[in-house]
Protein backbone atom coordinates (compact mmCIF):
# COMPACT_ATOMS: atom_id res chain seq x y z
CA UNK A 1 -45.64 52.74 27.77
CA UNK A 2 -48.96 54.16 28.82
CA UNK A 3 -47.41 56.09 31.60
CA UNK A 4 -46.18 58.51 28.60
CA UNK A 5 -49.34 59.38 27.20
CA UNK A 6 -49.69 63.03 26.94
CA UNK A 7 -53.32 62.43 28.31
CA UNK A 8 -55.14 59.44 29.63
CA UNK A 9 -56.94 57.40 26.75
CA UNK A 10 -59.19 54.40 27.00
CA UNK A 11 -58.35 50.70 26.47
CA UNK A 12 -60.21 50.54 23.27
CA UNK A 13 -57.88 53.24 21.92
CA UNK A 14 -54.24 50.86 22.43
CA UNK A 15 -55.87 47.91 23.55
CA UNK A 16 -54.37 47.41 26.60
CA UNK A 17 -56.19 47.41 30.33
CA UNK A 18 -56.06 50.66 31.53
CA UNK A 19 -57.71 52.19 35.08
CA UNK A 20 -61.21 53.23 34.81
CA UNK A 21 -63.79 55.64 36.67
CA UNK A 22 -65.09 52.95 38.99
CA UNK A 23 -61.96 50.77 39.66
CA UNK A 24 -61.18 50.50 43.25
CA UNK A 25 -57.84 50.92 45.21
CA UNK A 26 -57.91 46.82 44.82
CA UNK A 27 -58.64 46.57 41.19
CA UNK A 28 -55.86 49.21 40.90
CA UNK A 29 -53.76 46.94 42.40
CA UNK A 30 -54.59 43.95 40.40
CA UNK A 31 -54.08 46.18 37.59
CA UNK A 32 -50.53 47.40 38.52
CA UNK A 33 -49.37 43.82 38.67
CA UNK A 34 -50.28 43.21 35.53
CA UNK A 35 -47.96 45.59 33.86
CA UNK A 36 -45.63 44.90 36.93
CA UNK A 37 -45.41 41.65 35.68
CA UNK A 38 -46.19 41.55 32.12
CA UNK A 39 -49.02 39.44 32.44
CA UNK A 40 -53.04 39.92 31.25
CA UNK A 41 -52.05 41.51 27.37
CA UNK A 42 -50.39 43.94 29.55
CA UNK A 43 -46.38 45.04 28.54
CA UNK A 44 -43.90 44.73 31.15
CA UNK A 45 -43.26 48.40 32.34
CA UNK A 46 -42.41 49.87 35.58
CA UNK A 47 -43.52 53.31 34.85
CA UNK A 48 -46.75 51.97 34.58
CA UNK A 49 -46.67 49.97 37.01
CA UNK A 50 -45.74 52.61 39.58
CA UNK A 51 -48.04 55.09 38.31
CA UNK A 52 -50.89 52.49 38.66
CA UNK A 53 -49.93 51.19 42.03
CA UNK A 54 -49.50 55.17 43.17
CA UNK A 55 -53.17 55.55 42.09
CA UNK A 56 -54.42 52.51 43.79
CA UNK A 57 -52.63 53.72 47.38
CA UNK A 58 -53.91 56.75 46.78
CA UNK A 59 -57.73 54.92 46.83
CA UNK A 60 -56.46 52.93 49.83
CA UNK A 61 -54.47 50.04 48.80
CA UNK A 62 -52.42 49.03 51.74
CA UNK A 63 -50.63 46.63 48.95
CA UNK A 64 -49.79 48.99 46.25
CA UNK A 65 -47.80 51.23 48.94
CA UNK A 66 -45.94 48.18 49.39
CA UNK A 67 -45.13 46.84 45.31
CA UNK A 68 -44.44 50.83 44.74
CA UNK A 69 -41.99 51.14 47.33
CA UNK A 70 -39.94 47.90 46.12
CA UNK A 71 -40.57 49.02 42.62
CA UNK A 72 -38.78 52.48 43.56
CA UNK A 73 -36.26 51.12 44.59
CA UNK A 74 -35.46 49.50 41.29
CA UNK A 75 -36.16 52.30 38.97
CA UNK A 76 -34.31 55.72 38.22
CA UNK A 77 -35.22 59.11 39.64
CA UNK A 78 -36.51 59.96 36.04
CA UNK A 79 -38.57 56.98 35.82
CA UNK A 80 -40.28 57.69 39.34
CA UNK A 81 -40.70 61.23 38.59
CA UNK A 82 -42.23 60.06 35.10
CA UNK A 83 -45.06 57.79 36.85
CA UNK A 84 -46.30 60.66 39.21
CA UNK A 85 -46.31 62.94 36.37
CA UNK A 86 -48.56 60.39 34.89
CA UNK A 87 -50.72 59.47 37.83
CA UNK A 88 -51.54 63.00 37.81
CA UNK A 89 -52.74 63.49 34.54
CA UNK A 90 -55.10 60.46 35.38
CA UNK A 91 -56.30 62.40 38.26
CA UNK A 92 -56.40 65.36 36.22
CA UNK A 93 -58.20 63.91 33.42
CA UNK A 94 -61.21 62.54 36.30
CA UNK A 95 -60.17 58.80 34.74
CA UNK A 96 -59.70 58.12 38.30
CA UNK A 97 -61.18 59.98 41.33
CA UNK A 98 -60.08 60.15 44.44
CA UNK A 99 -61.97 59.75 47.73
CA UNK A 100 -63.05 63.41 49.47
């Protein structure tokens, strides 16, 4: 699970896509649904997922407020509370940077 990292680290480190500096709230997206899905040498995970699609609504996505809702709503308190933990080290960490 990336979501679990202690810190952000880059896709050359695990080898798996991971959100960059200069992705948008849409390339966010496209990235949550990858690991939403299991699909693009992404794993299936929904802590990841979340955490991505809470960063991409955070840069905007109109979609990503949607998938994270219905993703919510299939995941434990633990799990939700794991993927804003994460999202925030990603913020943190200035992998991804929010809009002033």
């Amino acid at each position: 699970m990336i979501a679990q990292e202690t810190a952000p680290t880059t896709s050359e480190e695990q080898g798996l896509p991971l959100p960059t500096p200069g992705m948008s709230g849409d390339d966010l997206f496209r990235l949550g649904m990858m690991y939403s899905t299991g699909q693009g040498g992404c794993p299936m995970d929904r802590v990841s997922a979340h955490m991505i699609f809470n960063l991409a609504a955070m840069k905007g996505s109109i979609e990503a407020r949607v998938y994270r809702r219905e993703m919510s709503q299939e995941m434990d308190r633990e799990e939700i509370s794991e993927a804003q933990k994460a999202a925030r080290r990603w913020i943190d960490a200035g992998v991804v940077t929010l809009a002033a």
